[in-house]
PDB file of N, CA and C in Angstrom:
ATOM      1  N   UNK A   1      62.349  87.614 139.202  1.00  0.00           N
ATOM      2  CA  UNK A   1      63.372  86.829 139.850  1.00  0.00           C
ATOM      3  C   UNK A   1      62.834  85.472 140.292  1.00  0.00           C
ATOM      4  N   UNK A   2      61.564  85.461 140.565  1.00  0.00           N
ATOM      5  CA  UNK A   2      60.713  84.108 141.376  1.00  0.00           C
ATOM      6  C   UNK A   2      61.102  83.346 140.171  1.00  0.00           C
ATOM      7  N   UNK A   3      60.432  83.496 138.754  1.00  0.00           N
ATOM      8  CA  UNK A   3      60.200  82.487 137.844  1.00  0.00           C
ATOM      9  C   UNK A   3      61.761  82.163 137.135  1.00  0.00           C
ATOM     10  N   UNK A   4      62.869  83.068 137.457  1.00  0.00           N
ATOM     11  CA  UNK A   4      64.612  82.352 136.898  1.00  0.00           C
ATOM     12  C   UNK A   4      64.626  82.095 138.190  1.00  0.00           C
ATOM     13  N   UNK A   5      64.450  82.212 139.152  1.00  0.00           N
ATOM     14  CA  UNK A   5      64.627  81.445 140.679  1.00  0.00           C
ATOM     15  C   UNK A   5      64.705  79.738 140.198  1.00  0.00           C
ATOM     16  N   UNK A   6      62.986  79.528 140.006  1.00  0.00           N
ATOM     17  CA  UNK A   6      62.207  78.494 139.535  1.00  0.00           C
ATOM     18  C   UNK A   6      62.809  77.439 138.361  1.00  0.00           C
ATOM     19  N   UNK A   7      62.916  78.495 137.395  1.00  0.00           N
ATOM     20  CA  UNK A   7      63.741  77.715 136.409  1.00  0.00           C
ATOM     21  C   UNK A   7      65.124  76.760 136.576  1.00  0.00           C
ATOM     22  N   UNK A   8      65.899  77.930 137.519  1.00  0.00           N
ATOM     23  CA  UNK A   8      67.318  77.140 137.878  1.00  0.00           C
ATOM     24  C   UNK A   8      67.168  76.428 138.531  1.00  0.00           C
ATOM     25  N   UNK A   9      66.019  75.974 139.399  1.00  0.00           N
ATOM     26  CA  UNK A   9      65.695  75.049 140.504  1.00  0.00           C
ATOM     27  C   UNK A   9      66.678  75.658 141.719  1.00  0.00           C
ATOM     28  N   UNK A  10      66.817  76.928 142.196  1.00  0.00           N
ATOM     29  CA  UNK A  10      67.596  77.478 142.920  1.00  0.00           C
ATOM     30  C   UNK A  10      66.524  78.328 144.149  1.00  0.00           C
ATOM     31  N   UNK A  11      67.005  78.863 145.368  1.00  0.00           N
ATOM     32  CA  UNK A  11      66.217  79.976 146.107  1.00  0.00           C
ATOM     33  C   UNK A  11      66.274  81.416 145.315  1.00  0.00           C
ATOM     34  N   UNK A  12      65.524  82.150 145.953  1.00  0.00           N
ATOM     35  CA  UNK A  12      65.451  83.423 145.288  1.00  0.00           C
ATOM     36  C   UNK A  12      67.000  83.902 146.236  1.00  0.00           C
ATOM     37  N   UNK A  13      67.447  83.841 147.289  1.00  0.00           N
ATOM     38  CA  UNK A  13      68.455  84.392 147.986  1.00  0.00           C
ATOM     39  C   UNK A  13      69.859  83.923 147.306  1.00  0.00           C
ATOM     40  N   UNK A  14      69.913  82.595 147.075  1.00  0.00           N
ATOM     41  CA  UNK A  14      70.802  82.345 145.983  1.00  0.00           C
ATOM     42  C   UNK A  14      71.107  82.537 144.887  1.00  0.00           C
ATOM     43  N   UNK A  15      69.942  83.082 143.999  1.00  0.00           N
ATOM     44  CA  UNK A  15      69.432  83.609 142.570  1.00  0.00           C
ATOM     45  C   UNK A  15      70.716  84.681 142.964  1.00  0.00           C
ATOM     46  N   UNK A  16      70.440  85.701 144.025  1.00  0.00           N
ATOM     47  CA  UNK A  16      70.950  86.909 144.130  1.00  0.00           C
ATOM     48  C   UNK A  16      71.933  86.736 144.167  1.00  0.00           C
ATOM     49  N   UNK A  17      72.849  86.092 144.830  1.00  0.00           N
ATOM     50  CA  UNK A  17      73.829  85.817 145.534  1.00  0.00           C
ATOM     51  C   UNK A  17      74.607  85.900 144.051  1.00  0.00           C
ATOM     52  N   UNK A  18      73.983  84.799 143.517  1.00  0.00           N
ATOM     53  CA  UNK A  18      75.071  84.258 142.163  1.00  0.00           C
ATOM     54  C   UNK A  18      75.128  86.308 141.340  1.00  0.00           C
ATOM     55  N   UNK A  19      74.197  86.741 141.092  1.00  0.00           N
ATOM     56  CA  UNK A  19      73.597  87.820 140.411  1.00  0.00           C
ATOM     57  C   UNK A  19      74.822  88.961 141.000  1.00  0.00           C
ATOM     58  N   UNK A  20      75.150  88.833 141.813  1.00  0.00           N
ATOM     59  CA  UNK A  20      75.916  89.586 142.791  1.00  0.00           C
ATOM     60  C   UNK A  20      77.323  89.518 142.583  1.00  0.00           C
ATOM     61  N   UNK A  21      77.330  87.814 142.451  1.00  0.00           N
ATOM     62  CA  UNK A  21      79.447  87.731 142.040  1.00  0.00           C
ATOM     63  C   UNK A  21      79.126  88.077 140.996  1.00  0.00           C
ATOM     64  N   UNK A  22      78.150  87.454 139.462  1.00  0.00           N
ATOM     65  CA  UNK A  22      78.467  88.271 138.428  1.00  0.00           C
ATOM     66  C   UNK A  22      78.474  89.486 138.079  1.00  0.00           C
ATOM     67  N   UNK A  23      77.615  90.553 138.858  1.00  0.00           N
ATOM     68  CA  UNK A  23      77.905  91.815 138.916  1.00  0.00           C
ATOM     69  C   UNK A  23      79.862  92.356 139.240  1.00  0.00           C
ATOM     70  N   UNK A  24      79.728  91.784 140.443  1.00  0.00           N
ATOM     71  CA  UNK A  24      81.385  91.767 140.882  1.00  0.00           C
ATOM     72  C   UNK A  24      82.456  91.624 139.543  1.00  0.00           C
ATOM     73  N   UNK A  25      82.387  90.653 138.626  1.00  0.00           N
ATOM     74  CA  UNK A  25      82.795  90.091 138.101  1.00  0.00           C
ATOM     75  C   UNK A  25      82.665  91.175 136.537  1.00  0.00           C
ATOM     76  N   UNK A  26      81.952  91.830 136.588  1.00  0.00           N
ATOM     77  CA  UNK A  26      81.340  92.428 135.767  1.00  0.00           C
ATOM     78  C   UNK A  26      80.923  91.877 134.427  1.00  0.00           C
ATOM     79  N   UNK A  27      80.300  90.744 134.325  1.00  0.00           N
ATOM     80  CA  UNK A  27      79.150  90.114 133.480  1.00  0.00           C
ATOM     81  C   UNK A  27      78.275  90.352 132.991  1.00  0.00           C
ATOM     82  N   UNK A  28      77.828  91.059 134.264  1.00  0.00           N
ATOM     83  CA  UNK A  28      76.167  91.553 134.350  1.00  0.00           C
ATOM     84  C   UNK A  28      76.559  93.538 134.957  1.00  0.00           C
ATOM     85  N   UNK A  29      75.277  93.923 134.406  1.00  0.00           N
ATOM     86  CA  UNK A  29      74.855  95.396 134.899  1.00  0.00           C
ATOM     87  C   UNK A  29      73.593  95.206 135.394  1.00  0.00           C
ATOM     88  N   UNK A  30      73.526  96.367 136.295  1.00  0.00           N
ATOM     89  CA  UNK A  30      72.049  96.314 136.685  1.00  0.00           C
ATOM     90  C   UNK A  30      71.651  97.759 137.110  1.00  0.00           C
ATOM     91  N   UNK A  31      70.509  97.679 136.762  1.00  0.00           N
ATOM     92  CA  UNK A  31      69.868  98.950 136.648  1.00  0.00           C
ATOM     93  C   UNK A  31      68.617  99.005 137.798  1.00  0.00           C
ATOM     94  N   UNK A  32      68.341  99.982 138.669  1.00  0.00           N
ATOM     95  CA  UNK A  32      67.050 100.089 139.180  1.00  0.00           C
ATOM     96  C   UNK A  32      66.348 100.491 138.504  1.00  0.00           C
ATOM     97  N   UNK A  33      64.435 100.567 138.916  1.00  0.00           N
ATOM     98  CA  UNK A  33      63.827 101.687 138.518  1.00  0.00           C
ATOM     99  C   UNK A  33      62.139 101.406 139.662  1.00  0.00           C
ATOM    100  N   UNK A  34      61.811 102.620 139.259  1.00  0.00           N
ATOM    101  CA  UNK A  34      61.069 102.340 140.611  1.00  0.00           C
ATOM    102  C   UNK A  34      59.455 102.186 139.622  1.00  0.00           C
ATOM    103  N   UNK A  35      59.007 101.213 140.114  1.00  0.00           N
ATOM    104  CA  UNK A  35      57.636 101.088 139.484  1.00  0.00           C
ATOM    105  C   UNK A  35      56.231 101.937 140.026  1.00  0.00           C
ATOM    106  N   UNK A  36      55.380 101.907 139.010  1.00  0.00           N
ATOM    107  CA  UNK A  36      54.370 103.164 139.513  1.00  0.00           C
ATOM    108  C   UNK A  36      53.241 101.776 141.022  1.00  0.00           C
ATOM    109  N   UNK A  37      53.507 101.508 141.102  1.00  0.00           N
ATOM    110  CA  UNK A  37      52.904 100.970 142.369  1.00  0.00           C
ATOM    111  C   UNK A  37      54.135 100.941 143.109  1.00  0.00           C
ATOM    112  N   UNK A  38      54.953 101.582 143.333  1.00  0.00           N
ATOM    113  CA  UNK A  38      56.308 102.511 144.449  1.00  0.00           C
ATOM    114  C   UNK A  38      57.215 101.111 144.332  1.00  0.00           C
ATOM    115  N   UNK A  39      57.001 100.088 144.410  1.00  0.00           N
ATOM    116  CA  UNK A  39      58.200  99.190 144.571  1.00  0.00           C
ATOM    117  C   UNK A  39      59.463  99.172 143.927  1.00  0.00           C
ATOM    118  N   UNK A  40      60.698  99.031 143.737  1.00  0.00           N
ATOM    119  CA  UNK A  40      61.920  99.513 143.211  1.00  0.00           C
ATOM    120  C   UNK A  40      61.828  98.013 142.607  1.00  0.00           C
ATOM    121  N   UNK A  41      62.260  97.960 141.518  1.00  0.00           N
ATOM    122  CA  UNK A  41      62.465  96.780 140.174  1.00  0.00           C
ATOM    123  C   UNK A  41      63.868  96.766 140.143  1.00  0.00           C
ATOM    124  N   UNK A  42      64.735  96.232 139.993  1.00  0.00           N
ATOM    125  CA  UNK A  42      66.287  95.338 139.635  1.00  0.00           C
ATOM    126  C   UNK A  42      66.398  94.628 138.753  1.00  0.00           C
ATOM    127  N   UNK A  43      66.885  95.600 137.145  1.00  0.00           N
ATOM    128  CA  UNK A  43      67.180  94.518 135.894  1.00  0.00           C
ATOM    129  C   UNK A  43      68.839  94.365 136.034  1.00  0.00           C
ATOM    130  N   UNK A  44      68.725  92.932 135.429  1.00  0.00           N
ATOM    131  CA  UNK A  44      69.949  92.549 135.155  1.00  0.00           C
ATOM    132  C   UNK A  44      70.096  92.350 133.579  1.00  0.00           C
ATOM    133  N   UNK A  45      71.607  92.806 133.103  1.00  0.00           N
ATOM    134  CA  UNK A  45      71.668  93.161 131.413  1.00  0.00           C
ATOM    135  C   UNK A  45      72.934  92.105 131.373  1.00  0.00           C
ATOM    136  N   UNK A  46      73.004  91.435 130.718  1.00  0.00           N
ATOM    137  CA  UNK A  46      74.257  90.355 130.316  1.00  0.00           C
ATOM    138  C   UNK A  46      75.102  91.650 129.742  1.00  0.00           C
ATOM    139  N   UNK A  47      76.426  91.579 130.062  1.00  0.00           N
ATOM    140  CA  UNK A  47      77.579  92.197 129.118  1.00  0.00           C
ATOM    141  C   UNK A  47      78.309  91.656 128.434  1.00  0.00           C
ATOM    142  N   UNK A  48      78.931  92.094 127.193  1.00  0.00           N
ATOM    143  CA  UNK A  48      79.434  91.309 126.027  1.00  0.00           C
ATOM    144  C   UNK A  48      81.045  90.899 127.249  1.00  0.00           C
ATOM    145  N   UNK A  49      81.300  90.188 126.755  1.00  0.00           N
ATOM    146  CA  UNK A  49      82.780  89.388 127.218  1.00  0.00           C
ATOM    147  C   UNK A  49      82.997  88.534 126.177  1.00  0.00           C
ATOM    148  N   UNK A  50      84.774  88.366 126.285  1.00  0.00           N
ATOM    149  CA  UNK A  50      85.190  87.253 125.589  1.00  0.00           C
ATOM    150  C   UNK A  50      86.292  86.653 126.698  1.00  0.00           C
ATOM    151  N   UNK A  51      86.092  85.292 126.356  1.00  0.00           N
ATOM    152  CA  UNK A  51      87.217  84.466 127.245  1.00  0.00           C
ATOM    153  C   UNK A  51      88.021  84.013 126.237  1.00  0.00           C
ATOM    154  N   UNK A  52      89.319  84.261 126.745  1.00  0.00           N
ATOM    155  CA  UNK A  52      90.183  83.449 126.156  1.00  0.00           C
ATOM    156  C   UNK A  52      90.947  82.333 127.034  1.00  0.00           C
ATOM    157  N   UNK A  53      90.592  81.154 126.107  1.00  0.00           N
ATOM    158  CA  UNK A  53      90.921  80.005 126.261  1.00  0.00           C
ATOM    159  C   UNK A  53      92.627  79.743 126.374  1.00  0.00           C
ATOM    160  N   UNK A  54      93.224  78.956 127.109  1.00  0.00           N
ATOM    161  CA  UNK A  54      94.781  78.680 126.840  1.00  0.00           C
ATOM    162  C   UNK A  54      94.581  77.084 127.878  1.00  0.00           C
ATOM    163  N   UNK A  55      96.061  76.479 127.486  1.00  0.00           N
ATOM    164  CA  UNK A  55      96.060  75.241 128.280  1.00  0.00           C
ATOM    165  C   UNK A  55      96.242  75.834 129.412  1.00  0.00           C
ATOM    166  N   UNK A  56      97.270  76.669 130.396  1.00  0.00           N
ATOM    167  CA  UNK A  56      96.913  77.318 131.730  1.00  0.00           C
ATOM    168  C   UNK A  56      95.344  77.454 132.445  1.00  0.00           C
ATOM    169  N   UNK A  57      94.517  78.249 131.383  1.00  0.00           N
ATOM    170  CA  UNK A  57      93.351  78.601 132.216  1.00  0.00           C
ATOM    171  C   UNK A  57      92.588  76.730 131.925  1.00  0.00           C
ATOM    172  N   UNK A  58      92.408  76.461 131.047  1.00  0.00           N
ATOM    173  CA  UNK A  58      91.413  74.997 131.121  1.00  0.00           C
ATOM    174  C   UNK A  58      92.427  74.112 132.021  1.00  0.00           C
ATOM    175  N   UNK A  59      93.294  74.131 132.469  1.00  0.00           N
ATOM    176  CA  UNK A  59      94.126  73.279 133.446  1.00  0.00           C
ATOM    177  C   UNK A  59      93.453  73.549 134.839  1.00  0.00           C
ATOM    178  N   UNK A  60      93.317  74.589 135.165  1.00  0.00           N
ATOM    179  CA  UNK A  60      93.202  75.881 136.132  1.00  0.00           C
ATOM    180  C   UNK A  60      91.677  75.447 136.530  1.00  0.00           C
ATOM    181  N   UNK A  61      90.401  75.667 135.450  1.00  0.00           N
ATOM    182  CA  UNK A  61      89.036  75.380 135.682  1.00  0.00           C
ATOM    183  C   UNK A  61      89.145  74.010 135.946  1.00  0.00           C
ATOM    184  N   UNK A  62      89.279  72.879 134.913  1.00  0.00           N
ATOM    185  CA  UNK A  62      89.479  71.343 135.099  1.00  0.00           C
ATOM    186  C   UNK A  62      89.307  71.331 136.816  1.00  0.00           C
ATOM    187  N   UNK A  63      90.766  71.387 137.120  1.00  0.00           N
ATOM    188  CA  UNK A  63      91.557  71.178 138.212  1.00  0.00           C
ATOM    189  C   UNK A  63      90.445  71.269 139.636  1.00  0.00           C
ATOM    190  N   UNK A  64      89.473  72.887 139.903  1.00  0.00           N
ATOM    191  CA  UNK A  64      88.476  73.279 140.589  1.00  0.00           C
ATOM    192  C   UNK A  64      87.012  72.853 140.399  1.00  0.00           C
ATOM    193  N   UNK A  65      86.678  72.207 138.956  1.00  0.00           N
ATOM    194  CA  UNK A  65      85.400  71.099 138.992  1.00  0.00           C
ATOM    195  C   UNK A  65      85.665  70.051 139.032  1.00  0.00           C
ATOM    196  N   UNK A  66      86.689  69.508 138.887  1.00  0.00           N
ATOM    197  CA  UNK A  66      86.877  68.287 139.349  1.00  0.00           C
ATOM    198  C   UNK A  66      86.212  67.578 140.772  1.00  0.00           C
ATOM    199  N   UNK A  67      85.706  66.832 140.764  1.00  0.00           N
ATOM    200  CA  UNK A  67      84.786  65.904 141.718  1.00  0.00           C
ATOM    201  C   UNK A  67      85.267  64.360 142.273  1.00  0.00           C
ATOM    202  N   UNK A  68      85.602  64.196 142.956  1.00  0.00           N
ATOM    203  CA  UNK A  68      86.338  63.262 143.320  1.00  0.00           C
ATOM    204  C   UNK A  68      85.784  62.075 144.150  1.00  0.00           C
ATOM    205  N   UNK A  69      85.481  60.886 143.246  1.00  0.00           N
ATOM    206  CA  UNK A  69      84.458  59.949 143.615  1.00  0.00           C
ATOM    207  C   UNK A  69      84.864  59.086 144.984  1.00  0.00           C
ATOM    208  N   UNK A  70      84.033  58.785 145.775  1.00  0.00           N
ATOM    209  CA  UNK A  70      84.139  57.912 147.115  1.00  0.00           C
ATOM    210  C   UNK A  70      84.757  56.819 146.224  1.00  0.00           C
ATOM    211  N   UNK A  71      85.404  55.503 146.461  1.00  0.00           N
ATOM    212  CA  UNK A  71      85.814  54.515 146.381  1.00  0.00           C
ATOM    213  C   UNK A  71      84.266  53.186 146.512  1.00  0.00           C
ATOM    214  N   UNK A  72      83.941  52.784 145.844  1.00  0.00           N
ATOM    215  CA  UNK A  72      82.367  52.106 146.260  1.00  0.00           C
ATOM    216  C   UNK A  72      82.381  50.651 145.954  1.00  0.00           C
ATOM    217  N   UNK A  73      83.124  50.317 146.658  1.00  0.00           N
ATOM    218  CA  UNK A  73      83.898  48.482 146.571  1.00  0.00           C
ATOM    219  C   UNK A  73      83.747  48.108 147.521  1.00  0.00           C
ATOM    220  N   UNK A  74      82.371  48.147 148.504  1.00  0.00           N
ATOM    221  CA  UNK A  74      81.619  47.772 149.720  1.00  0.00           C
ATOM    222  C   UNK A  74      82.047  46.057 149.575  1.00  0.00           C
ATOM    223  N   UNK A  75      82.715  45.479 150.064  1.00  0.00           N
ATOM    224  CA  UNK A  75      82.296  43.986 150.453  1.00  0.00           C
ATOM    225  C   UNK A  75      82.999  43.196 148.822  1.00  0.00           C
ATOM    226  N   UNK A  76      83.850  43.734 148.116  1.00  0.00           N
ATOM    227  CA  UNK A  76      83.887  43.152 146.925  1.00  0.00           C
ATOM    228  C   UNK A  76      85.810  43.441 147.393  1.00  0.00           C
ATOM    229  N   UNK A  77      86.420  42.137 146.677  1.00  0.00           N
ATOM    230  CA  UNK A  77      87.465  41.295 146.840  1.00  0.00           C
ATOM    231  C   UNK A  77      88.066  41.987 145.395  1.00  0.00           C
ATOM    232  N   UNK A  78      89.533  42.128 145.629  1.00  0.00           N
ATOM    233  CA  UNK A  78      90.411  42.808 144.421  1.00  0.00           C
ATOM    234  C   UNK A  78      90.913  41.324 143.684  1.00  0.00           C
ATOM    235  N   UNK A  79      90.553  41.160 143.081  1.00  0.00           N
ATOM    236  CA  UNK A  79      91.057  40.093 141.886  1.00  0.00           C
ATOM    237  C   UNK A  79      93.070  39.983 141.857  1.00  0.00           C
ATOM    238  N   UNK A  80      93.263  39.137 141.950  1.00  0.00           N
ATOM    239  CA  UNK A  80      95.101  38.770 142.055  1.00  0.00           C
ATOM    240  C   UNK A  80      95.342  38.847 140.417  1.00  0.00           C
TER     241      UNK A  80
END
């Protein structure tokens, strides 16, 4: 988990977090198992999915990443 922590440039508590809605979501499975030096291990298995695309749902995503820029016309005059 440290080194996909690392990779995403993310915390390990957030790693989980995300690991957690996609479980919810059912994306992901996960399996325990307990390793011979006693510590309990947590794999995560991608699950097959398909999305289907429509103008509703890409309206829908669009709409929630959308980012909405400050205005940045500090000291600058609107042209007539």
């Amino acid at each position: 988990m440290s080194q996909l922590a690392r990779e995403l440039g993310i915390s390990r508590p957030l790693l989980y977090l995300h690991l957690q809605k996609l479980e919810e979501a059912e994306l992901v499975t996960s399996d325990m198992e307990i390793l011979e030096s006693g510590k309990a291990a947590k794999y995560y298995m991608l699950n097959s999915f398909q999305i289907e695309l429509n103008d509703q749902l890409v309206h829908k995503l669009a709409n929630s990443l959308s980012v909405k820029k400050k205005n940045d016309n500090k000291g600058e005059k609107e042209s007539d």
